[in-house]
N, C-alpha and C. Protein backbone atom coordinates (compact mmCIF):
# COMPACT_ATOMS: atom_id res chain seq x y z
N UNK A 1 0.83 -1.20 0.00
CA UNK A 1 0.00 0.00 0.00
C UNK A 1 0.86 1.25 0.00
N UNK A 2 1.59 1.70 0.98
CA UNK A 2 2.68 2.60 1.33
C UNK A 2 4.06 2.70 0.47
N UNK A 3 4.48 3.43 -0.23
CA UNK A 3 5.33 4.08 -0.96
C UNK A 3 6.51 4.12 0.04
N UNK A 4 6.34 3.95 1.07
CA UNK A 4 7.00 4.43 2.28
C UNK A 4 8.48 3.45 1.88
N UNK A 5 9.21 3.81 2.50
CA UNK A 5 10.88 3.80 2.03
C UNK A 5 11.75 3.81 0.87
N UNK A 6 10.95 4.39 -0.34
CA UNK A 6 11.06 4.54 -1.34
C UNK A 6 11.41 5.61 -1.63
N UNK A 7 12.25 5.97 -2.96
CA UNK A 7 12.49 6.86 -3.26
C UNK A 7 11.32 7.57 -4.22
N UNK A 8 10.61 8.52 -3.89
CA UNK A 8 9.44 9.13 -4.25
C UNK A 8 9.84 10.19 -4.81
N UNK A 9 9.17 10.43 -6.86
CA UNK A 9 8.93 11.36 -7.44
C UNK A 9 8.15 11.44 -8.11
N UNK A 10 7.41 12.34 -8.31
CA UNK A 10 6.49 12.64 -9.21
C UNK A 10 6.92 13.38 -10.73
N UNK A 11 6.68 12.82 -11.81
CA UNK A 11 6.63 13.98 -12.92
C UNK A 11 5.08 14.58 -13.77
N UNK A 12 5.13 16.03 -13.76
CA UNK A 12 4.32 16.93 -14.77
C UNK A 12 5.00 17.47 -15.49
N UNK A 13 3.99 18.02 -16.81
CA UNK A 13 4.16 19.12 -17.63
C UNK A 13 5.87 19.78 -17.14
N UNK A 14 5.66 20.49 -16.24
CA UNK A 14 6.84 21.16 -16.06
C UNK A 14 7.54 21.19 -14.97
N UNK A 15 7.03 20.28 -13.61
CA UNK A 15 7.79 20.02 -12.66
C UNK A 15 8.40 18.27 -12.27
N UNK A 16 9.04 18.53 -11.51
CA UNK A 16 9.10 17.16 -11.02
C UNK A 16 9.14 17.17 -9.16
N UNK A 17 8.24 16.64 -8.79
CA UNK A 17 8.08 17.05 -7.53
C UNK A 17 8.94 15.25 -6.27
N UNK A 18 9.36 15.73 -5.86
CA UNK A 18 10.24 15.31 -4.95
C UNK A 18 10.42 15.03 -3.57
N UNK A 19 9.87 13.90 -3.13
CA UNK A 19 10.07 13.36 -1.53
C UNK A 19 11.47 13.81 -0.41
N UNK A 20 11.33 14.82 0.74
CA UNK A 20 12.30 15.32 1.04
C UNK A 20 13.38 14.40 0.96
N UNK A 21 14.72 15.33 1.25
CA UNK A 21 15.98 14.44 1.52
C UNK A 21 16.75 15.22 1.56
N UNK A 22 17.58 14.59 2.42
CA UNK A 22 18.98 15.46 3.55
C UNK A 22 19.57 16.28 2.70
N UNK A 23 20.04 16.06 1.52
CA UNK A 23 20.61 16.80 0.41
C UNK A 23 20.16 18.40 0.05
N UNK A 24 18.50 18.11 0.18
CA UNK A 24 18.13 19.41 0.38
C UNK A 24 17.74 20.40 1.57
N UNK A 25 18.60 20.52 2.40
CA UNK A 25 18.51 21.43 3.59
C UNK A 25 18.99 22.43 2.43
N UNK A 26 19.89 22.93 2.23
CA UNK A 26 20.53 24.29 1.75
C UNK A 26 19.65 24.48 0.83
N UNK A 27 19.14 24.21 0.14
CA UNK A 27 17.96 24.61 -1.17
C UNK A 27 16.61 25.22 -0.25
N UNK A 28 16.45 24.40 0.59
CA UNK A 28 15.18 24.73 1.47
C UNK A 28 15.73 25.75 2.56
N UNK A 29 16.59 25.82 2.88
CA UNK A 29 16.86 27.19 3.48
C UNK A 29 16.92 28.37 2.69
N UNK A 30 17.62 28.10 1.77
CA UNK A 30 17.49 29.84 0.62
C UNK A 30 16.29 29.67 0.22
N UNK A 31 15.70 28.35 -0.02
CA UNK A 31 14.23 28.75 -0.27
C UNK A 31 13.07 29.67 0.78
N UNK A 32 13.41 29.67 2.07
CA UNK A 32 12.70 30.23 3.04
C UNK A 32 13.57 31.81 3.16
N UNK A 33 14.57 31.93 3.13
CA UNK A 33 15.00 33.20 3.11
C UNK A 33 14.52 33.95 2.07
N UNK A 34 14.26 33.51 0.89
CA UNK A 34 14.06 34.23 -0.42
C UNK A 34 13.15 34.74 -0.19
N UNK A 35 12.02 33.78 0.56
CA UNK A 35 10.56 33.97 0.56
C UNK A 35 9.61 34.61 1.75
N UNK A 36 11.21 35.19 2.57
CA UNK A 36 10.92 35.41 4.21
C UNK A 36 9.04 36.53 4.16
N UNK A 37 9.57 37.65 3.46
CA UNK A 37 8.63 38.22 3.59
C UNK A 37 6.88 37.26 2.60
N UNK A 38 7.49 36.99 1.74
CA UNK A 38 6.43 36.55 1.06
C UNK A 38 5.43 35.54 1.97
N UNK A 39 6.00 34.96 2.86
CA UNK A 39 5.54 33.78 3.64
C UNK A 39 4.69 34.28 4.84
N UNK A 40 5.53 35.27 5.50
CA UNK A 40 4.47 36.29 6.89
C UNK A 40 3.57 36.03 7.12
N UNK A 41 2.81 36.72 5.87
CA UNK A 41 1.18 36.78 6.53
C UNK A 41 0.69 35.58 6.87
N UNK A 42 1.08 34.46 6.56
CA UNK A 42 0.33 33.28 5.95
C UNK A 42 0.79 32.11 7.27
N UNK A 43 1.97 32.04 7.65
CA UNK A 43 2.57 31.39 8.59
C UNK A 43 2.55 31.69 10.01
N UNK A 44 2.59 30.52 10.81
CA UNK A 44 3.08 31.10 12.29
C UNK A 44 4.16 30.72 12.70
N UNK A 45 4.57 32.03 13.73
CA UNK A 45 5.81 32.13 14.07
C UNK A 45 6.70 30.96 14.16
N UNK A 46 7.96 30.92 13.63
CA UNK A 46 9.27 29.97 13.81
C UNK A 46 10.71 30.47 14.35
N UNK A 47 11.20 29.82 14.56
CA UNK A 47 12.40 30.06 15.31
C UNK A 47 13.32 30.65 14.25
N UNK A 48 13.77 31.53 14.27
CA UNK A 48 15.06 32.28 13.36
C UNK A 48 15.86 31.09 12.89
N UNK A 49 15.95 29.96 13.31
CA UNK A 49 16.64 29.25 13.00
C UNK A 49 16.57 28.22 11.34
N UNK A 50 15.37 29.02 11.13
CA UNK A 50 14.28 27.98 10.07
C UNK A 50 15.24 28.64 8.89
N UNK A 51 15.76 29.38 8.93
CA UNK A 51 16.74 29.67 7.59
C UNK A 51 18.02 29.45 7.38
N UNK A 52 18.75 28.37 8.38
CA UNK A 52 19.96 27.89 8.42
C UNK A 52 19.31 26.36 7.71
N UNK A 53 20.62 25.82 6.79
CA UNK A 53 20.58 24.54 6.55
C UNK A 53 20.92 23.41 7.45
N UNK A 54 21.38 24.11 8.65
CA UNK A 54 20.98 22.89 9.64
C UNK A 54 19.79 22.29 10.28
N UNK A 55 19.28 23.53 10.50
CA UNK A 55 17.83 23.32 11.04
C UNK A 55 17.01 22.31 9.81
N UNK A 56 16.95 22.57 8.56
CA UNK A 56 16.49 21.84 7.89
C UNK A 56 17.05 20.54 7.55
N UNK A 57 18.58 20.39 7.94
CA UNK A 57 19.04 19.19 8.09
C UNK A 57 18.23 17.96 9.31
N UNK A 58 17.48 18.52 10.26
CA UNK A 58 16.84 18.08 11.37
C UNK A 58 15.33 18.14 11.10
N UNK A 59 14.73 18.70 10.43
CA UNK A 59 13.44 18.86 9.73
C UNK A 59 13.19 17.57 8.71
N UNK A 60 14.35 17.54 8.18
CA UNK A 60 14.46 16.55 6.99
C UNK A 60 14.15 15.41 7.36
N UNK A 61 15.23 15.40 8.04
CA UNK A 61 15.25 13.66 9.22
C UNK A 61 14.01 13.46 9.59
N UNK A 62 13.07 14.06 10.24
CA UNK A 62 11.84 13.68 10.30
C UNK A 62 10.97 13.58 9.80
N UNK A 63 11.05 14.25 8.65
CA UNK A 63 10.07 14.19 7.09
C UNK A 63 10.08 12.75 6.56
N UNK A 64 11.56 12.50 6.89
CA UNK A 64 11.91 10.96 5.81
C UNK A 64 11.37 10.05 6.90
N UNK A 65 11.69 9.98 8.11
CA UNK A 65 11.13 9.28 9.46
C UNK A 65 9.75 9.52 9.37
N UNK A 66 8.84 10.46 9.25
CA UNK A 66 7.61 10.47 9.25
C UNK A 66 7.19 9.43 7.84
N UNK A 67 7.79 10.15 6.34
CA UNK A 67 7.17 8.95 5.30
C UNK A 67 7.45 7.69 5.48
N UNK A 68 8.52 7.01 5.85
CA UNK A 68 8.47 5.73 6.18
C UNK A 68 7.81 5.34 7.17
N UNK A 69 7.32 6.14 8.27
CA UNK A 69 6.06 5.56 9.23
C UNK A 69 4.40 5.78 8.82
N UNK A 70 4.25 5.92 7.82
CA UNK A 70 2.81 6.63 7.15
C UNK A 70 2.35 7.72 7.79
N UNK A 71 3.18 8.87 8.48
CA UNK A 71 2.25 9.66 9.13
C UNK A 71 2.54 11.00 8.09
N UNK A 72 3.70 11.46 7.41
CA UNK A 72 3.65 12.25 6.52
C UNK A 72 4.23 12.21 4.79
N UNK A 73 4.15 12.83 4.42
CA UNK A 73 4.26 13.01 3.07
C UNK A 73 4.97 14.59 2.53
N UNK A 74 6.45 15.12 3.02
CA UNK A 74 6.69 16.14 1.98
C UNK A 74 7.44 16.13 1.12
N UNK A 75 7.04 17.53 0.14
CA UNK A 75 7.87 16.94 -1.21
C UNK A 75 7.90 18.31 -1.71
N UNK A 76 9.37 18.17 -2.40
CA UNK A 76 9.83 19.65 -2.61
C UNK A 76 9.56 19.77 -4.21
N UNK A 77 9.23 21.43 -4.39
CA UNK A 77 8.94 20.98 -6.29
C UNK A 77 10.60 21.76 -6.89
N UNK A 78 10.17 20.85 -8.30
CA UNK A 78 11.66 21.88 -9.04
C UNK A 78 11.10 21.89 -10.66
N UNK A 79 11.64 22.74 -11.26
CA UNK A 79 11.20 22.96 -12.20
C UNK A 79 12.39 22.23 -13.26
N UNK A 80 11.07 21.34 -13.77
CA UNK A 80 12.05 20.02 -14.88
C UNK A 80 13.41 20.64 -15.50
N UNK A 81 13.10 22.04 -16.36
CA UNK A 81 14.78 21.96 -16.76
C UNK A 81 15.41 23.00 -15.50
N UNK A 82 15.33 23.30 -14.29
CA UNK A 82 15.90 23.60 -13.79
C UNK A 82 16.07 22.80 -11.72
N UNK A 83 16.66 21.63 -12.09
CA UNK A 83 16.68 20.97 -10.84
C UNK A 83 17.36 21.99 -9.81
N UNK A 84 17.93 22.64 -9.84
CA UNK A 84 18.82 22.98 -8.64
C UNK A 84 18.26 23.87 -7.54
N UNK A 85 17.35 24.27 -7.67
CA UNK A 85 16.52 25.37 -6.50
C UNK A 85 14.89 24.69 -6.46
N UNK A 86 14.37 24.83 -5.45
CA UNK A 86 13.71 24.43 -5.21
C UNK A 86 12.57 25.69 -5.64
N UNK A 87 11.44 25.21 -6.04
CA UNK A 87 10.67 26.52 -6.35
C UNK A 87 9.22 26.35 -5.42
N UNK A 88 8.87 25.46 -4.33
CA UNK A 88 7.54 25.06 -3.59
C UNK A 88 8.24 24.12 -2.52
N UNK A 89 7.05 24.15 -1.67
CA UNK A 89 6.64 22.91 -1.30
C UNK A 89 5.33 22.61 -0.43
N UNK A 90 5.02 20.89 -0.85
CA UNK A 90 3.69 20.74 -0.32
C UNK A 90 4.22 19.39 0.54
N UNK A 91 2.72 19.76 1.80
CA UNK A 91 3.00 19.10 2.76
C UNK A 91 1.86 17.92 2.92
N UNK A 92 1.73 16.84 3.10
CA UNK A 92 0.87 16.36 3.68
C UNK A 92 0.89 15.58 4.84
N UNK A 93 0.03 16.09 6.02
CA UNK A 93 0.88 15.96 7.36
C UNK A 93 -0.36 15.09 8.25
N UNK A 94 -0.45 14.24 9.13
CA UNK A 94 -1.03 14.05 9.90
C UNK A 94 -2.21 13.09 9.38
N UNK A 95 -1.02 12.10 8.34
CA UNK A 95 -2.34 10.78 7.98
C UNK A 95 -2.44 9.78 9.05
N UNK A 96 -3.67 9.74 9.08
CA UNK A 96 -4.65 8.91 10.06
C UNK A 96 -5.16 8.01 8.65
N UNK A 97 -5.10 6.36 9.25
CA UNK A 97 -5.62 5.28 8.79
C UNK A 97 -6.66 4.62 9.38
N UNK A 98 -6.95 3.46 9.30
CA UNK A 98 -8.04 2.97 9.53
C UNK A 98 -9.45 3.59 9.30
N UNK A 99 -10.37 3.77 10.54
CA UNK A 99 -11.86 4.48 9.34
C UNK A 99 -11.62 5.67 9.09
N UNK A 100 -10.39 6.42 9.14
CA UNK A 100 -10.57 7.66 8.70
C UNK A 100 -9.74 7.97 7.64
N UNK A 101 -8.53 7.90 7.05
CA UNK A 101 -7.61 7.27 5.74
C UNK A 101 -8.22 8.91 5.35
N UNK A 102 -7.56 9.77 6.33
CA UNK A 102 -7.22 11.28 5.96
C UNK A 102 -6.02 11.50 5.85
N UNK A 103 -5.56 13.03 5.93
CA UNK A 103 -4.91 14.15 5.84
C UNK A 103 -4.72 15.29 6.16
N UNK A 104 -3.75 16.11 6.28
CA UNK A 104 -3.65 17.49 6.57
C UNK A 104 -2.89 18.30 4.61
N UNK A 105 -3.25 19.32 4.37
CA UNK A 105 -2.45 19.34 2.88
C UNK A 105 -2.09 20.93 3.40
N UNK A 106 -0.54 21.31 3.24
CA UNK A 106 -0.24 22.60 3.23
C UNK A 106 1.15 22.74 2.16
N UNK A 107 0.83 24.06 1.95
CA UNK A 107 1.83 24.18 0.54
C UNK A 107 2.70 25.51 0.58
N UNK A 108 3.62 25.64 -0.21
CA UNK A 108 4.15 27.30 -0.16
C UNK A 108 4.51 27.21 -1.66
N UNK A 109 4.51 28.52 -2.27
CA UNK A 109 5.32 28.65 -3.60
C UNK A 109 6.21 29.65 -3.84
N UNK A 110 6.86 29.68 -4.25
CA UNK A 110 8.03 30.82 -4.58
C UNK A 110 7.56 32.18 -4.88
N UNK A 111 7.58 33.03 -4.40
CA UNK A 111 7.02 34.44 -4.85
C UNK A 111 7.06 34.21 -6.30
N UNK A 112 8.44 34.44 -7.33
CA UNK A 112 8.47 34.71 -8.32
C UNK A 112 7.93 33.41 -9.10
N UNK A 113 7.52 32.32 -8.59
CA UNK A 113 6.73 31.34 -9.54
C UNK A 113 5.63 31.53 -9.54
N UNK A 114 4.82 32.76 -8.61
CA UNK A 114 3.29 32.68 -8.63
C UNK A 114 2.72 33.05 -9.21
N UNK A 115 1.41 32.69 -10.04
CA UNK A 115 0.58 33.45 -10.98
C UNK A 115 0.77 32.65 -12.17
N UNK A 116 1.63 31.28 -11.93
CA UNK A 116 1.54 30.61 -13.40
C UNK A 116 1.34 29.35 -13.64
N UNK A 117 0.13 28.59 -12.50
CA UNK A 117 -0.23 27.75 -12.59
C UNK A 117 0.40 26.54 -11.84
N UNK A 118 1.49 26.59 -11.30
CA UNK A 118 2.68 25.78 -11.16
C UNK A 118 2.14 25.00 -10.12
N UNK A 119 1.74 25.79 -8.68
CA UNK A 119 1.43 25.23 -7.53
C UNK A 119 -0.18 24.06 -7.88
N UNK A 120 -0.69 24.52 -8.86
CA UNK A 120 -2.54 23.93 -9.56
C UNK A 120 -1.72 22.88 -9.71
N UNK A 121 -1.14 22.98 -10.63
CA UNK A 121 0.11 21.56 -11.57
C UNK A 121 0.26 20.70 -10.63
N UNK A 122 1.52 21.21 -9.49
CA UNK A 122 1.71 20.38 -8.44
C UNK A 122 0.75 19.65 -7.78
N UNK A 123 -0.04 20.48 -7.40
CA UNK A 123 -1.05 19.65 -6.65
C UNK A 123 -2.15 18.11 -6.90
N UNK A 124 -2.12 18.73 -8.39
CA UNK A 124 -3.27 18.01 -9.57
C UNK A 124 -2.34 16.73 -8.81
N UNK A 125 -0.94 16.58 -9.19
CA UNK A 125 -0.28 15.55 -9.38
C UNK A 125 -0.05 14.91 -7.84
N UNK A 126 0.04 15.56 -7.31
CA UNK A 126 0.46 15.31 -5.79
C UNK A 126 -1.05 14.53 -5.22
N UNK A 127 -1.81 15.14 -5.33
CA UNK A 127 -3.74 14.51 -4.73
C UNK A 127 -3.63 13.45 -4.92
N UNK A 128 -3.43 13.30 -6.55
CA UNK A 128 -3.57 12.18 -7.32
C UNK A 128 -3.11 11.03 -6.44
N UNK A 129 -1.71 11.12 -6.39
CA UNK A 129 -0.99 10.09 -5.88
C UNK A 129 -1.55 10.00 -4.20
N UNK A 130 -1.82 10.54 -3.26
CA UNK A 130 -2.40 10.67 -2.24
C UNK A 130 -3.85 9.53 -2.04
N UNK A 131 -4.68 9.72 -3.36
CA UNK A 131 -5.79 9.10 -3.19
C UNK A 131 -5.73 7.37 -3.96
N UNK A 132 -4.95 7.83 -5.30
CA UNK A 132 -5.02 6.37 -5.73
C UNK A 132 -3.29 5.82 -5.51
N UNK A 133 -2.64 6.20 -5.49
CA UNK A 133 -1.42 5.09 -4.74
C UNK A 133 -1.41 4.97 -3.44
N UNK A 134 -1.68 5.60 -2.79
CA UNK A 134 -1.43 5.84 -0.84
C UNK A 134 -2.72 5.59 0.01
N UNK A 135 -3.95 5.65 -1.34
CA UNK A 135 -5.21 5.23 -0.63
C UNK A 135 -5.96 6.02 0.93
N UNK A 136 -5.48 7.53 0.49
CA UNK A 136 -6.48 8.47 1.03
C UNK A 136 -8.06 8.22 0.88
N UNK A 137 -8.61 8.34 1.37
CA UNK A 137 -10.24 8.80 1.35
C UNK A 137 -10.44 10.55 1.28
N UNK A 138 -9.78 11.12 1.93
CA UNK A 138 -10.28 12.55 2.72
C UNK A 138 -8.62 13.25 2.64
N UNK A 139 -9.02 14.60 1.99
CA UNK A 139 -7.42 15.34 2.13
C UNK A 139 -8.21 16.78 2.79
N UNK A 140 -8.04 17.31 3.61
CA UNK A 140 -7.91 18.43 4.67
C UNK A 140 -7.39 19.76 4.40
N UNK A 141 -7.81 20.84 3.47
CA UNK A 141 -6.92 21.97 3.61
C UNK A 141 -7.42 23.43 4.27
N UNK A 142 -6.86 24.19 5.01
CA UNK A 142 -7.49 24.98 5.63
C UNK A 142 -6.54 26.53 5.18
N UNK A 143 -7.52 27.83 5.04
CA UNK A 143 -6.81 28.86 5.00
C UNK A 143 -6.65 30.35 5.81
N UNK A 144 -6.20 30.86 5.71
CA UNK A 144 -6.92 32.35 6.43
C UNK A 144 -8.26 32.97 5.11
N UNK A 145 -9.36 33.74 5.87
CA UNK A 145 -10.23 33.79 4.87
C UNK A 145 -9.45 35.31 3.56
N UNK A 146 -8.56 35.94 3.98
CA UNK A 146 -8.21 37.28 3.12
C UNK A 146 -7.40 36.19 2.16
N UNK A 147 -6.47 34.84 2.61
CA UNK A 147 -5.98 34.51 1.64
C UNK A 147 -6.59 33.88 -0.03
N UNK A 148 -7.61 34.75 -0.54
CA UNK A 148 -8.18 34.78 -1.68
C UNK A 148 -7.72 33.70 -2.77
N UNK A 149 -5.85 33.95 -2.95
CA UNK A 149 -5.32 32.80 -3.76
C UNK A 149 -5.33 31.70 -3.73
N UNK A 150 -5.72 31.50 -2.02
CA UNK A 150 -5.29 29.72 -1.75
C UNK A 150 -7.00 29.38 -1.95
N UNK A 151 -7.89 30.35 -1.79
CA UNK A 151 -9.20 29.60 -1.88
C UNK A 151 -10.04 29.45 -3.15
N UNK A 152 -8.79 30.28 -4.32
CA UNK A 152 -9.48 30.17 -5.43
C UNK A 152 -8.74 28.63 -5.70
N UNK A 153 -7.79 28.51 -5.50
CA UNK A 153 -6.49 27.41 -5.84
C UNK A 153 -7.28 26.24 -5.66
N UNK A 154 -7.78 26.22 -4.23
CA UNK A 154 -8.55 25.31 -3.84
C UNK A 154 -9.78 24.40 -4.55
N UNK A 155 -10.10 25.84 -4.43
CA UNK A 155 -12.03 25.74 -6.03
C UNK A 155 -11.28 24.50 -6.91
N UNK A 156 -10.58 25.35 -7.48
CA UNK A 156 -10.36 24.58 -8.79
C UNK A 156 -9.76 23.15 -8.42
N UNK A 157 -9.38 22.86 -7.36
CA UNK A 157 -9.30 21.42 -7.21
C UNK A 157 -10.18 20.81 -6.75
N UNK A 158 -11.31 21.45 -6.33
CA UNK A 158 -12.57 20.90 -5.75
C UNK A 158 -12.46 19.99 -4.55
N UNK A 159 -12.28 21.30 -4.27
CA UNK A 159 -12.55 21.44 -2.33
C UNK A 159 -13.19 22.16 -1.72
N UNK A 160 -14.20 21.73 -1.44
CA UNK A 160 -15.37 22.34 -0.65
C UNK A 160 -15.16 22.64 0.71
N UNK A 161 -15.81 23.91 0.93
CA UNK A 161 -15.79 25.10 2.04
C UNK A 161 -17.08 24.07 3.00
N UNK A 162 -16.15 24.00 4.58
CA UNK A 162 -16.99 23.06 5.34
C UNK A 162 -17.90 23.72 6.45
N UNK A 163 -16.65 25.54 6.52
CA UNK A 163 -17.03 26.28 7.25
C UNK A 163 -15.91 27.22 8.01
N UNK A 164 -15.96 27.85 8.70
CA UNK A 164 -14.99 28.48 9.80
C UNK A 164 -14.32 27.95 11.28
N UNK A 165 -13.23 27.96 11.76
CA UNK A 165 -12.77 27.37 13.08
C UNK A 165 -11.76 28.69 13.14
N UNK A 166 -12.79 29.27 14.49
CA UNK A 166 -12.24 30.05 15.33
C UNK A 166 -11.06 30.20 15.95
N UNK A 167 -10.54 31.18 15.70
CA UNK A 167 -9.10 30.94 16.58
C UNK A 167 -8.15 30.36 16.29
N UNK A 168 -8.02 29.60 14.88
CA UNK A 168 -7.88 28.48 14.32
C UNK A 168 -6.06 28.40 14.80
N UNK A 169 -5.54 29.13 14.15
CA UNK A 169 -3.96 29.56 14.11
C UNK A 169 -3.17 30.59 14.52
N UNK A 170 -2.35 30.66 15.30
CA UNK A 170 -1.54 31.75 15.70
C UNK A 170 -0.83 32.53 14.62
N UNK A 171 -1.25 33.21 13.93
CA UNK A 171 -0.51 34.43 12.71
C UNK A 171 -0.48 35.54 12.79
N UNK A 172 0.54 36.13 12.09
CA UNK A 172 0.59 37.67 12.42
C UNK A 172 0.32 38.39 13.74
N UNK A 173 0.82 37.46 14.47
CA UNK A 173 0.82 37.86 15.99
C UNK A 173 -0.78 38.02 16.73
N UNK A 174 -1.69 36.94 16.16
CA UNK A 174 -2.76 36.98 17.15
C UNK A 174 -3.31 35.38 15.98
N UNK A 175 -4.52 35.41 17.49
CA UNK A 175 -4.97 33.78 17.36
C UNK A 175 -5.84 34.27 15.71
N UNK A 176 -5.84 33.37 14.39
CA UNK A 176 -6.92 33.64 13.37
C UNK A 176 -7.83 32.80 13.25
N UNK A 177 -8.87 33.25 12.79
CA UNK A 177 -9.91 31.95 12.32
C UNK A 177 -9.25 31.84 11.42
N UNK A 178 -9.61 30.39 10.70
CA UNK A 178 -9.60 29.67 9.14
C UNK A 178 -10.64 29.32 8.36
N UNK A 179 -10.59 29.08 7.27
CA UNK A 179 -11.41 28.53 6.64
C UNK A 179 -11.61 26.92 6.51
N UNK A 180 -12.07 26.04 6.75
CA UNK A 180 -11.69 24.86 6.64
C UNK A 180 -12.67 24.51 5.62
N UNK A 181 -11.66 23.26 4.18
CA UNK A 181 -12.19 22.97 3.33
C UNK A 181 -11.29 21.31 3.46
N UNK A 182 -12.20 20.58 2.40
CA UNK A 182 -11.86 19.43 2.26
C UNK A 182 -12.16 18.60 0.85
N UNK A 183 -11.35 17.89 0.59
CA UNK A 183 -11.39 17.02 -1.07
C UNK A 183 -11.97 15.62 -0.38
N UNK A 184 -12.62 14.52 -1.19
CA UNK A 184 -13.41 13.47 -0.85
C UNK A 184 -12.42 12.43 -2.01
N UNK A 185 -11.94 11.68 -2.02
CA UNK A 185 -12.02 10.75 -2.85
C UNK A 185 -13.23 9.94 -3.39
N UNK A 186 -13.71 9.94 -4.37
CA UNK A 186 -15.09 9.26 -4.83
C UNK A 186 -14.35 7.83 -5.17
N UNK A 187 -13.59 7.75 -5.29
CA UNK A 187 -13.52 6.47 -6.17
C UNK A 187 -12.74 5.77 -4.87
N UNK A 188 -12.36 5.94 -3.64
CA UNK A 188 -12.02 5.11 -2.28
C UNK A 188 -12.52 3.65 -2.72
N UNK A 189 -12.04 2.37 -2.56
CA UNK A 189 -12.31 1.28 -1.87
C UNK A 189 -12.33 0.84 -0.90
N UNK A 190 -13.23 1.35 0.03
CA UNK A 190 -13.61 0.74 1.00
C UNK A 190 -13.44 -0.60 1.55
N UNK A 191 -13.99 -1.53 0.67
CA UNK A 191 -14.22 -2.99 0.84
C UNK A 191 -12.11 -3.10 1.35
N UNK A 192 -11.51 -2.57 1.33
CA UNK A 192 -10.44 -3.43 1.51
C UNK A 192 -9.88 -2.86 3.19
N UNK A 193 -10.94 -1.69 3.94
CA UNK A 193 -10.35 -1.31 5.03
C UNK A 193 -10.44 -3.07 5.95
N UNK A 194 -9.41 -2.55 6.38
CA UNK A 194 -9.06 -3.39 7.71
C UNK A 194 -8.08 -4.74 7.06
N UNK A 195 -8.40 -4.89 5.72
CA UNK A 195 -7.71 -6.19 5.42
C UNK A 195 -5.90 -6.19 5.35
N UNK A 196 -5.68 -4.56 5.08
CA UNK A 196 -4.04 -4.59 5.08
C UNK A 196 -3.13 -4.68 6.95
């Protein structure tokens, strides 16, 4: 069922998206510095430390420790003819199996990649594999409501608005509500819970 200790990639159109690994701390650190301001509004607070490649050397380790235990899934994107910088990344955090064979889904994109479809791309491809190789039922994404981009982003992958949760996240220096939305797998097989 699980992909888990494998070396995991995805290819699209124009990316190739990529299961973390130790190699990329320094890519994912200039990736967060590049993007310091771009990221603000949207994030809660982290330790100054989140822009050294060590810290992500220790982030990593548990990314790869989490996919080989089924509890997460991240994966860095790069753009096919240009492997060397990382231009995203999406998270999927906090799978729960048995009757519930959910998810958590969070993402970032490069300032200067936004507005051209890239993160839609990623995702199309990323769900995909979530529901029919990894055998999701339910993927989870939640936003702030001003963030307009992530809820049009959303639409178009068809994820439905479930409602509001108060207080939801600590950002921009006070507690926010969110929006909480969610994707369904229609095509789930059921008949096989409990047998793996």
């Amino acid at each position: 069922m699980s992909e888990a200790g494998r070396l995991l990639a995805l290819e699209t159109e124009r990316l190739t998206l990529v299961a973390a690994r130790l190699e990329d701390a320094s890519m994912v650190a200039d990736f967060m510095r590049r993007n310091r301001e771009h990221f603000e509004p949207w994030d809660p607070p982290g330790p100054p430390t989140r822009f050294t490649p060590a810290y992500w050397e220790g982030n990593l380790r548990r990314a790869i420790d989490d996919w080989n235990a089924d509890r997460a899934l991240r994966l860095h994107m790069f753009l096919r003819d240009d492997p060397g910088q990382i231009i995203g990344r999406i998270g999927f955090s906090q799978i729960m199996r048995g009757g519930f064979q959910s998810c958590m889904l969070g993402y970032q994109i490069d300032a200067a990649s936004e507005g051209q479809g890239l993160m839609f791309e990623a995702l199309q491809s990323a769900i995909a594999f979530m529901f029919e190789r990894h055998r999701l039922h339910r993927i989870q994404a939640n936003h702030l409501e001003e963030n307009q981009r992530s809820a049009r982003l959303l639409a178009r992958l068809f994820f439905v608005r479930e409602g509001v949760a108060p207080d939801y996240l600590f950002v921009g220096g006070a507690w926010r509500d969110h929006v909480l939305t969610s994707r369904v797998n229609g095509n789930f097989d059921a008949s096989k819970l409990g047998a793996e």
